[in-house]
Every structure is written in C-alpha cells, then in structure tokens.
N, C-alpha and C. Protein backbone atom coordinates (compact mmCIF):
# COMPACT_ATOMS: atom_id res chain seq x y z
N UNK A 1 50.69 -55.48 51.85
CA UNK A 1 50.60 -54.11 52.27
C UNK A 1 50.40 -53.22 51.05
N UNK A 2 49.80 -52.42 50.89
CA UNK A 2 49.09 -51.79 50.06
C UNK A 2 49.77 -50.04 50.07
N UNK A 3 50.37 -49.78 48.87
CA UNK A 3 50.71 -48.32 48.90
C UNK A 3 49.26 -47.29 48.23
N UNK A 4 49.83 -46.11 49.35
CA UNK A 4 49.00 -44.76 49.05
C UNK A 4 49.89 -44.07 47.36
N UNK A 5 49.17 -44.39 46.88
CA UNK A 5 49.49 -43.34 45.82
C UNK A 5 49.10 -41.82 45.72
N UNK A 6 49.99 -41.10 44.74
CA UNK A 6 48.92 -39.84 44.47
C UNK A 6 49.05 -39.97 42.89
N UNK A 7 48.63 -39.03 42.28
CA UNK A 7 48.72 -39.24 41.06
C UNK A 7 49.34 -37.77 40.84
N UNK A 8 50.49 -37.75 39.48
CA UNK A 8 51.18 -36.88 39.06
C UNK A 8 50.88 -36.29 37.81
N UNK A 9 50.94 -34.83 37.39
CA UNK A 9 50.56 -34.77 36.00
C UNK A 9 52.24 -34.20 35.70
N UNK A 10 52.89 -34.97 34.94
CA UNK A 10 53.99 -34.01 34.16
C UNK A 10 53.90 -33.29 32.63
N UNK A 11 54.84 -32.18 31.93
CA UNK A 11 55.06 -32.48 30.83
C UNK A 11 56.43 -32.74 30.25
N UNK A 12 56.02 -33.39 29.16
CA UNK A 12 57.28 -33.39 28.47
C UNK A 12 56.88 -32.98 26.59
N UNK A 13 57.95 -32.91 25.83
CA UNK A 13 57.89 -32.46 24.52
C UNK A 13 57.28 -33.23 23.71
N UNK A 14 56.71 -32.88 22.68
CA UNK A 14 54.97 -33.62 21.74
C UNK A 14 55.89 -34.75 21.06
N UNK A 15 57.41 -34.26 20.59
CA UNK A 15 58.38 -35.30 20.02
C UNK A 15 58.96 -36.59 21.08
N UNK A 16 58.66 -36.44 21.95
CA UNK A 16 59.15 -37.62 22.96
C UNK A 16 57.59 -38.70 22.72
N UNK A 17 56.36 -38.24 22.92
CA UNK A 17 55.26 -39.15 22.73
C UNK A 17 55.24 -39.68 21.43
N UNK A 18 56.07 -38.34 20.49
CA UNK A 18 55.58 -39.31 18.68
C UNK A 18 56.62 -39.95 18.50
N UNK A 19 57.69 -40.09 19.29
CA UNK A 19 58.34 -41.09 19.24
C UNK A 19 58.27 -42.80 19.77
N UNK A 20 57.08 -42.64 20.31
CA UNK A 20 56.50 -43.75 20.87
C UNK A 20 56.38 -43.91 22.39
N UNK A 21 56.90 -42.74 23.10
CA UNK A 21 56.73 -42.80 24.80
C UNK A 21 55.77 -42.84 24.95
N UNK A 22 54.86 -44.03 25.75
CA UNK A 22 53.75 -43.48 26.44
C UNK A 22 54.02 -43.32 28.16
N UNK A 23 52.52 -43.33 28.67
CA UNK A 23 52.60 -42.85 29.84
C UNK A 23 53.42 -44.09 30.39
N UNK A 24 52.65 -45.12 30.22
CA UNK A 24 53.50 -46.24 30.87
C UNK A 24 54.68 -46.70 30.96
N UNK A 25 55.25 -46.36 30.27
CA UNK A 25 56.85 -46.31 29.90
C UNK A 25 57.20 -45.38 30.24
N UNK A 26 56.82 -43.67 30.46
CA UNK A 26 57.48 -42.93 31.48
C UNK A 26 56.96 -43.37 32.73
N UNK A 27 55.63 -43.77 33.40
CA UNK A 27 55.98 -44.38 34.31
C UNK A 27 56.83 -45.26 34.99
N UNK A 28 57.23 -46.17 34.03
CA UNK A 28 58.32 -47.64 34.43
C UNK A 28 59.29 -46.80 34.74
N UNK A 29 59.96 -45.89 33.69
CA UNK A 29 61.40 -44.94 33.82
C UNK A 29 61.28 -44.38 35.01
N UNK A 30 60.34 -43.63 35.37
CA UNK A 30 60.17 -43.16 37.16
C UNK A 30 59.96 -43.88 38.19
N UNK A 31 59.24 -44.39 38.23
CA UNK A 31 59.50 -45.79 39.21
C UNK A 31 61.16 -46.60 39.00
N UNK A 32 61.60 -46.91 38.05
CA UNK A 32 62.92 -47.69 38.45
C UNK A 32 64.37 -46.40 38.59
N UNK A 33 63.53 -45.42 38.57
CA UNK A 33 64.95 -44.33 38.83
C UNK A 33 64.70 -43.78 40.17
N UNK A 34 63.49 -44.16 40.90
CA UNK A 34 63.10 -43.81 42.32
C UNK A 34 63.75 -45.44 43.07
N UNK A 35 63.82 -46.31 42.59
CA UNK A 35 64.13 -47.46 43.09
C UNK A 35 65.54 -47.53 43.36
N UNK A 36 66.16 -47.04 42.01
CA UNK A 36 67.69 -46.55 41.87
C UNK A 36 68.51 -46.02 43.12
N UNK A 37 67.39 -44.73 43.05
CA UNK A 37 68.01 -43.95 44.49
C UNK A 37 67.39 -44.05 45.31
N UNK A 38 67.09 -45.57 45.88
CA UNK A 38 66.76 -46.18 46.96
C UNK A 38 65.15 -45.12 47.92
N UNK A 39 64.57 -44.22 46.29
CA UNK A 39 63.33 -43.90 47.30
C UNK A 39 62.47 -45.04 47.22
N UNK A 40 62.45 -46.06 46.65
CA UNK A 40 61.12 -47.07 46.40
C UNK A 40 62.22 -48.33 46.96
N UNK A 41 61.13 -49.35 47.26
CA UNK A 41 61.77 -50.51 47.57
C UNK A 41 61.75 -51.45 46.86
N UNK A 42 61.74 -52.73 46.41
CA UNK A 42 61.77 -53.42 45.46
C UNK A 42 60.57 -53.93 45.03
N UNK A 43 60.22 -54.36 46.66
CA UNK A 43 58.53 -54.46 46.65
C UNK A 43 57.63 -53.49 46.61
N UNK A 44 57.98 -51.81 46.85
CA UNK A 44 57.24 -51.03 46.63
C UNK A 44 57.34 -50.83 45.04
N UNK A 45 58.09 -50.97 44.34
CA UNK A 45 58.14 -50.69 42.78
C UNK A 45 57.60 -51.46 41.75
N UNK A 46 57.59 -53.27 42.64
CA UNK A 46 56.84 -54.40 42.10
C UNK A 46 55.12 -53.92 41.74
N UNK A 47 54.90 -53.63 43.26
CA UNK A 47 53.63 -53.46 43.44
C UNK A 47 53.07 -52.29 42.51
N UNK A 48 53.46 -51.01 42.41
CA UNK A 48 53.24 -50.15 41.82
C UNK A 48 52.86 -50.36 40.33
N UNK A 49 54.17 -50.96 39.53
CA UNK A 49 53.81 -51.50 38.41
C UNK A 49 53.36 -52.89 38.21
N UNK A 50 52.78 -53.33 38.84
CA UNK A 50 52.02 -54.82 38.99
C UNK A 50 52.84 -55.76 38.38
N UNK A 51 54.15 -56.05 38.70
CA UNK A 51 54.90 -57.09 38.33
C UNK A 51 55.70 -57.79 38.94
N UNK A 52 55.90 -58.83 38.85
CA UNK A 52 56.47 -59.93 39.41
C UNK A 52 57.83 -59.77 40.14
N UNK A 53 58.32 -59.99 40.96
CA UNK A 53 60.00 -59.70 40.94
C UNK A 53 60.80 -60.31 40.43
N UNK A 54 60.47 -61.51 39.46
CA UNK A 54 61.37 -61.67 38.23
C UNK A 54 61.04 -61.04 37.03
N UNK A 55 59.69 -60.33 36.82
CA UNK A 55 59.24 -59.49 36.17
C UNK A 55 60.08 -58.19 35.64
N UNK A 56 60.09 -57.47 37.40
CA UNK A 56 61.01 -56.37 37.98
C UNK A 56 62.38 -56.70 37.36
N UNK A 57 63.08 -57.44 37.85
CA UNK A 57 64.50 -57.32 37.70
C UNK A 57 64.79 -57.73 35.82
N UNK A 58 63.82 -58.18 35.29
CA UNK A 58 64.05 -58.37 33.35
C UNK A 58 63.85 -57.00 33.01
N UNK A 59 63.44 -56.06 33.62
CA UNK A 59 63.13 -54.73 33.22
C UNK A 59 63.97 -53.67 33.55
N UNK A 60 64.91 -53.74 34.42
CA UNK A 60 65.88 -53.05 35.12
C UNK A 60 67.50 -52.73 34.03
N UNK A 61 67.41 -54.09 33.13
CA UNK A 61 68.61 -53.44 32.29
C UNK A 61 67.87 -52.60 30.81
N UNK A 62 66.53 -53.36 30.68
CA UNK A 62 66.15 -52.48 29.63
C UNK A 62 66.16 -50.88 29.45
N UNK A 63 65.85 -50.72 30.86
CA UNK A 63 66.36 -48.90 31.21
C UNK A 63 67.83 -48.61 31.34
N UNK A 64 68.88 -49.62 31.27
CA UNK A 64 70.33 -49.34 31.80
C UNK A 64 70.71 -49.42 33.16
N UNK A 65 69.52 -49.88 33.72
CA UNK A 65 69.95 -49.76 35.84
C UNK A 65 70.82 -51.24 35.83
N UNK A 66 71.70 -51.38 36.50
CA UNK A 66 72.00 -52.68 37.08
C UNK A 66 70.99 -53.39 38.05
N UNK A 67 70.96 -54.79 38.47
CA UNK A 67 69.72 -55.38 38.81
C UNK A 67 70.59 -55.74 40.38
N UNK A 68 71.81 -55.28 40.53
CA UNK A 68 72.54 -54.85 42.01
C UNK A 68 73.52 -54.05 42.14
N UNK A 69 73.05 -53.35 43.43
CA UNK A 69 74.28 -51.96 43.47
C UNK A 69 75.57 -52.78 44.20
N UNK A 70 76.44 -52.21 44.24
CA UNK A 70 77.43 -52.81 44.42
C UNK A 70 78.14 -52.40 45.93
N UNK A 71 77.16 -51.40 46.50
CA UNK A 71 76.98 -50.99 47.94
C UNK A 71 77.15 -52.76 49.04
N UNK A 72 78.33 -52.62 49.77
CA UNK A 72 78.26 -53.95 50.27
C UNK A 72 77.32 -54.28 51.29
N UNK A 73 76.45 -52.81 52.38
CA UNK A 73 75.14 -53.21 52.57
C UNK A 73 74.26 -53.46 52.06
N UNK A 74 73.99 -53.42 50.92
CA UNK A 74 73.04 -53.79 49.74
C UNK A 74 73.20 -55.14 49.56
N UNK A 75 74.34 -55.72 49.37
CA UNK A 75 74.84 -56.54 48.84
C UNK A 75 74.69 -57.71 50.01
N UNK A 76 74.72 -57.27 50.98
CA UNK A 76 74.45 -58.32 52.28
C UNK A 76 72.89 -58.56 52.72
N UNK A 77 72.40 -57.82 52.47
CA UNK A 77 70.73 -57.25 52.44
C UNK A 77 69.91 -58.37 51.34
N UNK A 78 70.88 -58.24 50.22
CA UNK A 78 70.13 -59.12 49.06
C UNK A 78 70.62 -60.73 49.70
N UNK A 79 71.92 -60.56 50.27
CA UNK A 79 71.85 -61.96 50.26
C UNK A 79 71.38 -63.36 50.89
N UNK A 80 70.85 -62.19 52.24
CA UNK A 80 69.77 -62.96 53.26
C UNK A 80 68.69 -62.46 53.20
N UNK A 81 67.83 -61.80 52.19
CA UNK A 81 66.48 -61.69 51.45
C UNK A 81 65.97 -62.76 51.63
C-alpha cells in the first residue's frame, strides 16, 4: 500500500545545517517523532524512509526513542504482530 505524500518546506537556523544536519536527517527526526506519537505507523514510517523494519528499529535509539512503548496495548499489539 502506497502512501500520499505532500511535501513540506521548513526553516531552521544556518548553524543547525553547518553543523552537519541535512535534510535527511531532519527528515528521519520527523518521521520517528510522528511515529512516537503514534501519528505514523511502523509500516507507514518504514515506507516513507525506505527502510527495512530491522532497519527502522536500529535507528530509533540513535534519536533517543525507545524501540517499545510501554503502553500495555502496545505491548499486546507487538506481541501478536
């Protein structure tokens, strides 16, 4: 299944890019903080950034997210995935 995108223009400060942010890396950060608060799904966030879901979840502590909430519907959800 295939998501509708739109495309976003943000800004941020000239010192956040010369520090080495690019787009793609504020992309990843928005996508896994929409995933966070359960607006994206796991597979909608896979797909978006074209990666694997063992891909996905090696990338989830590099931002600081945990790779499970501790919500016990969550937690029952993952476990018959």
């Amino acid at each position: 299944m295939s998501i509708a995108l739109k495309e976003v223009t943000i800004q941020v400060p000239a010192n956040v890019i010369a520090s080495g942010m690019d787009a793609e890396k504020l992309q990843e950060g928005m996508i896994l903080l929409l995933f966070q608060q359960n607006k994206l799904s796991e597979q909608q966030a896979c797909q978006i950034l074209k990666l694997t879901r063992r891909e996905f979840e090696a990338l989830l502590p590099t931002y600081g997210f945990a790779l499970m909430d501790s919500d016990a519907l969550t937690l029952e959800q993952e476990l018959y995935a």
